[in-house]
Protein backbone atom coordinates (compact mmCIF):
# COMPACT_ATOMS: atom_id res chain seq x y z
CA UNK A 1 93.56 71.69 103.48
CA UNK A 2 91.06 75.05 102.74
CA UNK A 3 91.47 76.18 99.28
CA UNK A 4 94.92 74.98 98.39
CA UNK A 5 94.72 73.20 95.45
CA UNK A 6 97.63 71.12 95.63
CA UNK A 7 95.86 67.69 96.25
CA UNK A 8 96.82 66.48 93.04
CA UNK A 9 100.02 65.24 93.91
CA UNK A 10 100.50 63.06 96.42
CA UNK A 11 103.37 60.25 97.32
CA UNK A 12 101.73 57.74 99.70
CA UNK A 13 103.15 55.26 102.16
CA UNK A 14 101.63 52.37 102.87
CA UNK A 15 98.04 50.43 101.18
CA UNK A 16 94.97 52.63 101.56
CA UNK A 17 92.84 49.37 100.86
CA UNK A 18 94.75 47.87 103.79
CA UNK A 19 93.22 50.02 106.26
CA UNK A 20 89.67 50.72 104.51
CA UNK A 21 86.80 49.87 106.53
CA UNK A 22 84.56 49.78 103.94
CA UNK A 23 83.71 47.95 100.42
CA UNK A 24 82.77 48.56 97.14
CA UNK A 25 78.80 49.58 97.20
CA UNK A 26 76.64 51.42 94.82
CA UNK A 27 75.01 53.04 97.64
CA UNK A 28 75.43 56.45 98.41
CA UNK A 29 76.34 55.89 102.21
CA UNK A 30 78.28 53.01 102.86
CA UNK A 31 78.05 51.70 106.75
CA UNK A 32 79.91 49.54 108.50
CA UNK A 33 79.54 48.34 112.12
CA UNK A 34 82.73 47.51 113.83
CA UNK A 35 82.47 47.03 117.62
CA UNK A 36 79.42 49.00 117.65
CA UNK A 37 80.89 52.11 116.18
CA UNK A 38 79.60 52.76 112.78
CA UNK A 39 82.35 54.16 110.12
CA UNK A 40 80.69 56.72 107.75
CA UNK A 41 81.72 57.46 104.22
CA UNK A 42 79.67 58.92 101.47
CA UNK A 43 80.52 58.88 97.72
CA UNK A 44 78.03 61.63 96.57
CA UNK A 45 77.24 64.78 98.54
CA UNK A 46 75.81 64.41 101.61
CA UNK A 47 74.07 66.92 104.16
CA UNK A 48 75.58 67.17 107.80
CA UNK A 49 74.22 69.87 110.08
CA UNK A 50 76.53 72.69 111.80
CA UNK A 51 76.55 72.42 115.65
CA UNK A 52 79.20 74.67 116.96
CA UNK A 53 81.65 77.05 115.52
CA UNK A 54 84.66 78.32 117.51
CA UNK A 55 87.05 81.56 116.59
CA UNK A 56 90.48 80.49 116.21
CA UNK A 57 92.14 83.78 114.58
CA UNK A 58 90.72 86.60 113.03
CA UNK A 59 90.20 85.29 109.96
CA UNK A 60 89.85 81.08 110.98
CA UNK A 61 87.22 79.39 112.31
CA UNK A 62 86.45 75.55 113.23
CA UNK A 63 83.06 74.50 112.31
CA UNK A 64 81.78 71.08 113.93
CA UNK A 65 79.44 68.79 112.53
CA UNK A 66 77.17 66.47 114.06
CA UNK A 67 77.18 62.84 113.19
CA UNK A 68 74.86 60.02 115.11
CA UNK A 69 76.82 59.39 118.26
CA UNK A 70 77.97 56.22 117.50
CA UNK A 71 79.24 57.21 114.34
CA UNK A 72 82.37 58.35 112.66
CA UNK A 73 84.23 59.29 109.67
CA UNK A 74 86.14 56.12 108.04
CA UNK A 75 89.11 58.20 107.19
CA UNK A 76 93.12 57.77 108.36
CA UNK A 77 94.90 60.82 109.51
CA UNK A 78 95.27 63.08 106.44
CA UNK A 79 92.59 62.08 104.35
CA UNK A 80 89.54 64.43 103.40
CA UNK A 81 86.09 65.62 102.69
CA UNK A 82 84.74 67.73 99.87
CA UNK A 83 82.41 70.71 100.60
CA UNK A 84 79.88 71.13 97.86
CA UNK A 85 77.88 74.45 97.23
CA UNK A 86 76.24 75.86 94.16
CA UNK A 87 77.56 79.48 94.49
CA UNK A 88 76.10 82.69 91.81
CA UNK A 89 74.55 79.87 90.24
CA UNK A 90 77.51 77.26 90.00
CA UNK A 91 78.31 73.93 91.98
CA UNK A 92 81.33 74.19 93.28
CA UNK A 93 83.68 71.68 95.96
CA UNK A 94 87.01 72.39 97.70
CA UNK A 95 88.38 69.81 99.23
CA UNK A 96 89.29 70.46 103.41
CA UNK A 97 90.91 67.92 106.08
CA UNK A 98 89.10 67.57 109.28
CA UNK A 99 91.03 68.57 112.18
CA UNK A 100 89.74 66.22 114.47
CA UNK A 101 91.11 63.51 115.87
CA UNK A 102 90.32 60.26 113.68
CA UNK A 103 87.75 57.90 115.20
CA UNK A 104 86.55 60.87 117.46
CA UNK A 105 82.66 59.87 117.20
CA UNK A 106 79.44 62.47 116.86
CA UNK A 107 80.87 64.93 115.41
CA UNK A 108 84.05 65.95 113.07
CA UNK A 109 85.30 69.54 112.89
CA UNK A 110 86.79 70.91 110.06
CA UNK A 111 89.31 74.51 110.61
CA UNK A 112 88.86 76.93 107.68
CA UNK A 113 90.29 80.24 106.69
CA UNK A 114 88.25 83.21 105.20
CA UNK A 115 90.09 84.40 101.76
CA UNK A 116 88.36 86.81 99.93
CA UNK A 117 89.21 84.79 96.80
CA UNK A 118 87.95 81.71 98.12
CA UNK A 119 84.32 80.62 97.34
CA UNK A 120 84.09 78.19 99.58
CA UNK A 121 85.71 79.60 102.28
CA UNK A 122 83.42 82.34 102.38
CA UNK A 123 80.45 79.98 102.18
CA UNK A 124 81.48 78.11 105.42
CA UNK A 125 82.33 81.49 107.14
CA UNK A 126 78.78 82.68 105.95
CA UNK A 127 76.71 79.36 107.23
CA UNK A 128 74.86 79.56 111.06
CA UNK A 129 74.39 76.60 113.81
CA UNK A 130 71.80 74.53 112.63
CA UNK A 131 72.11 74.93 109.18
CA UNK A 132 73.51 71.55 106.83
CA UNK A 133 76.53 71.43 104.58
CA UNK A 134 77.23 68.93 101.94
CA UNK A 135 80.22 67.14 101.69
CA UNK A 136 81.50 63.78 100.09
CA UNK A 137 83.96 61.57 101.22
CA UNK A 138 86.23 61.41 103.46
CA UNK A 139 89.22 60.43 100.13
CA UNK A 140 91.84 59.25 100.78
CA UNK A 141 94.79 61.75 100.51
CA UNK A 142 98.74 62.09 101.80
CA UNK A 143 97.65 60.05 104.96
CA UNK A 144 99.74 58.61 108.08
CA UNK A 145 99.71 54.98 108.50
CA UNK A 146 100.80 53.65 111.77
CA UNK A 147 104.26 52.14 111.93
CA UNK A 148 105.58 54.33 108.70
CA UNK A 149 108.30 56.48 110.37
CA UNK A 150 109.45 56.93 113.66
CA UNK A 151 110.98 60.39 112.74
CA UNK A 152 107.77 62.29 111.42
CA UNK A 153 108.43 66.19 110.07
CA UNK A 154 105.35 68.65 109.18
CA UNK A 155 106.15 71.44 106.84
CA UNK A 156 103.01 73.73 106.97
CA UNK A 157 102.30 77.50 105.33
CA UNK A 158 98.82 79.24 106.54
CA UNK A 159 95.90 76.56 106.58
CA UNK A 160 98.61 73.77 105.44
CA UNK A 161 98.46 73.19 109.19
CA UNK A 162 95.15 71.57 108.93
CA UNK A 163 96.42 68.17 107.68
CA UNK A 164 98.95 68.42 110.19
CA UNK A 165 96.72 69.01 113.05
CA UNK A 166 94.70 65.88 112.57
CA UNK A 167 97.42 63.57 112.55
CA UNK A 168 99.81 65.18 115.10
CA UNK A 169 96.64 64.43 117.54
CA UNK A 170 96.87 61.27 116.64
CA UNK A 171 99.98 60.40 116.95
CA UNK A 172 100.56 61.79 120.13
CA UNK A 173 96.80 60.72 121.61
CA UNK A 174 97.52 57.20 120.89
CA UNK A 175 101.22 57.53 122.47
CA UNK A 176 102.96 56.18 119.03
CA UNK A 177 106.59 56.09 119.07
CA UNK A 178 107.65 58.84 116.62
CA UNK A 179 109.43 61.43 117.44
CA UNK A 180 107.59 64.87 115.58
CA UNK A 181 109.17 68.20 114.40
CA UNK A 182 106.52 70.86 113.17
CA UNK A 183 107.60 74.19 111.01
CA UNK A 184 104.87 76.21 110.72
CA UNK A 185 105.17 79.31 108.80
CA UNK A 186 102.17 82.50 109.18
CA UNK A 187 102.63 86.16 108.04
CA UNK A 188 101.81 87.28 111.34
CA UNK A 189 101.42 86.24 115.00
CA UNK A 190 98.00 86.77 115.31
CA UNK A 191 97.59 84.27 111.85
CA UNK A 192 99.06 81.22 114.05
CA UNK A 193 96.52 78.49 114.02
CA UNK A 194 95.86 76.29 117.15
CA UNK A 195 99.34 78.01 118.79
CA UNK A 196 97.94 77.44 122.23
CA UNK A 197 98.15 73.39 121.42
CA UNK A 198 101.38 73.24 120.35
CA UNK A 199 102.84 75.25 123.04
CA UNK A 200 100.85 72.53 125.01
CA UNK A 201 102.05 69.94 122.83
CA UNK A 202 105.74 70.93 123.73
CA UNK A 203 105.55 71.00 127.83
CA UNK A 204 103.84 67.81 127.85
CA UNK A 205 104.95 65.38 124.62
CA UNK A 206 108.77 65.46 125.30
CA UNK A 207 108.82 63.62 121.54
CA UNK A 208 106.99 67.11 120.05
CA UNK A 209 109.33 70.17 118.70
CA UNK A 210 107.64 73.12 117.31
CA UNK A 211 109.45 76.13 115.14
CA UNK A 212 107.46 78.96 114.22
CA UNK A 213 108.34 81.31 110.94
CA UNK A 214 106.95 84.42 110.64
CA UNK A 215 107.07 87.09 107.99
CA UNK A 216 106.27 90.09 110.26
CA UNK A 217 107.22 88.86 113.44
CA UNK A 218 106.31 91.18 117.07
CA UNK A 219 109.57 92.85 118.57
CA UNK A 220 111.66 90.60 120.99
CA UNK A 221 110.55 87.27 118.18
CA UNK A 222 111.91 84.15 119.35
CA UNK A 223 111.45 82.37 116.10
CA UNK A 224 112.58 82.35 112.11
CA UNK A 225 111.42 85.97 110.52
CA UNK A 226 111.02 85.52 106.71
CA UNK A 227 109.96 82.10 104.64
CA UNK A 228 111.31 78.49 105.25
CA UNK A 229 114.56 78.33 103.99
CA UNK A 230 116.78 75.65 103.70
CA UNK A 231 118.65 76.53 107.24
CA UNK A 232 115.65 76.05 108.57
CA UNK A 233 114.83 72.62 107.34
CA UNK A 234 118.05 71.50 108.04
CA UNK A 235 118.01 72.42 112.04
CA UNK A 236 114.75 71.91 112.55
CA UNK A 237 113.40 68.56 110.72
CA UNK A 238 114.60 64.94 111.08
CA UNK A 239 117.59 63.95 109.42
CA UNK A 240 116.89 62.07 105.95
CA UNK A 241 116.98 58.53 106.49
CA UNK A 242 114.92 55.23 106.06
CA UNK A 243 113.03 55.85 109.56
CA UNK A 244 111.53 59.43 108.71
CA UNK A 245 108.86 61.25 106.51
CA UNK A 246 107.77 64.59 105.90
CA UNK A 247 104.14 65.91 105.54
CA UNK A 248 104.23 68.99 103.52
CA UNK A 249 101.27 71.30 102.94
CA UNK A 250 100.62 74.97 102.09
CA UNK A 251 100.03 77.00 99.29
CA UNK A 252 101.11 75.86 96.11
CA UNK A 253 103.72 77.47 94.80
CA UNK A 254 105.54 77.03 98.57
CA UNK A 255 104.74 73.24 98.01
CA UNK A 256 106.78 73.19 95.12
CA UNK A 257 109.57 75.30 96.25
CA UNK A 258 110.19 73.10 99.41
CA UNK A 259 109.49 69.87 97.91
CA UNK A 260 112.36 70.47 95.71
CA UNK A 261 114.31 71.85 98.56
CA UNK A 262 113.82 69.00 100.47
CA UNK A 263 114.92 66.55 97.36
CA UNK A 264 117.81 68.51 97.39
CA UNK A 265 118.31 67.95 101.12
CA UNK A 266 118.31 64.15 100.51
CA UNK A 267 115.10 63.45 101.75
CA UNK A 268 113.89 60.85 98.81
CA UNK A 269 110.53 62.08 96.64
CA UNK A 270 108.68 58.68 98.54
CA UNK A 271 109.26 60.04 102.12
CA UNK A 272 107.76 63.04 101.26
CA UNK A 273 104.22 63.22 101.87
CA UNK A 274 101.53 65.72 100.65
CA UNK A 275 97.83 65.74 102.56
């Protein structure tokens, strides 16, 4: 999620508990072997070491992390990890969503953008291949369950996407039947995150729709110029109805803008979702 700090709030679908793969344990890191694939979560900050990092925009990066390679995160799509750091002196954690696909094993990735307000940020941007960050978790946060919706819409502003990313690959990887509608709002072109995918996503998922927003869109834009309004919800999301849900993410004072725009859409406060 980066530095929003929105993940206070959150309506949730579906039993958490239902789908955990672990139990209660005073231990630090909690394992547990299913078909030979080890599920990882830790409640106190753990190190994991950098082993790639990749340039999305000019400003966002994706930083992978190596775990043992039979071993992966026991998180559902959505959930997250905090990134601990003692910064001038002070321990601070941000809480981001890996944007890997769930159950990928070795490694998880997580996509962050640089803010010069943002501690953490700036840490990650700042760290080198090879060198360990702590992080706790994965929590459980505004999460897809299987089965919940057959009409799924993502509302996204800047990094928002994150959450987004992680369970549009799933949804599509493991060929579920929902039908998905992203908006995905950015100041500029160059600020798109992962636009190469979803213009991917769109030739070859006939069930994937993508509408970009822009603020200070190129000449000859084929998309929305300005913010999300409410024209753009209603053409370009699901209608409101017992079969769909919306995953909503972004800065916070977008978050609460649309939220209530969507309530006054008709989409009900339960079938709207925030990672």
């Amino acid at each position: 999620m980066g530095e929003l700090q929105h993940r206070f709030k959150r309506h949730e679908r579906g039993s958490r508990e239902a789908f955990s793969c672990t139990a209660p344990s005073d231990l630090d890191m909690m394992r547990v072997t299913m078909n030979v694939i080890t599920r990882l979560k830790s409640k106190t900050p753990s190190p994991y070491k950098l082993t790639h990092i990749e340039t999305n925009t000019h400003d966002t990066k994706t930083f992978r992390f190596e775990l043992p390679a039979d071993a992966t995160l026991d998180m559902l799509p959505g959930d997250f990890l905090y990134v601990h750091a003692t910064i001038n002196g002070k321990q601070v954690k941000r809480a981001y969503t890996p944007s890997s696909l769930p159950g990928t094993t070795g490694f998880f990735d997580l996509t962050v953008k640089r803010y010069e307000a943002g501690s953490v940020s700036k840490y990650l941007h700042d760290q080198q291949i090879g060198e360990t960050v702590l992080m706790s978790g994965p929590n459980t946060g505004g999460h897809w369950v299987d089965g919940m919706a057959t009409r799924v819409g993502f509302v996204a502003g800047g990094t928002g996407i994150t959450p987004m990313i992680s369970i549009i690959r799933w949804i599509l990887t493991k060929n579920i039947d929902a039908e998905l509608f992203l908006i995905v709002a950015n100041k500029t072109e160059a600020d798109i995150i992962f636009r190469q995918e979803w213009e991917q996503n769109v030739q070859e998922h006939p069930n994937f729709h993508c509408h970009h927003v822009l603020e200070q869109p190129p000449l000859e834009w084929s998309g929305s110029i300005g913010r999300i309004t409410p024209n753009i919800l209603q053409h370009h999301l699901p209608a409101a109805d017992a079969a769909t849900c919306i995953f909503l993410c972004g800065p916070p004072p977008m978050v609460d803008a649309l939220e209530t725009t969507l309530k006054g859409l008709g989409y009900p406060e339960q079938a709207i979702i925030l990672p």
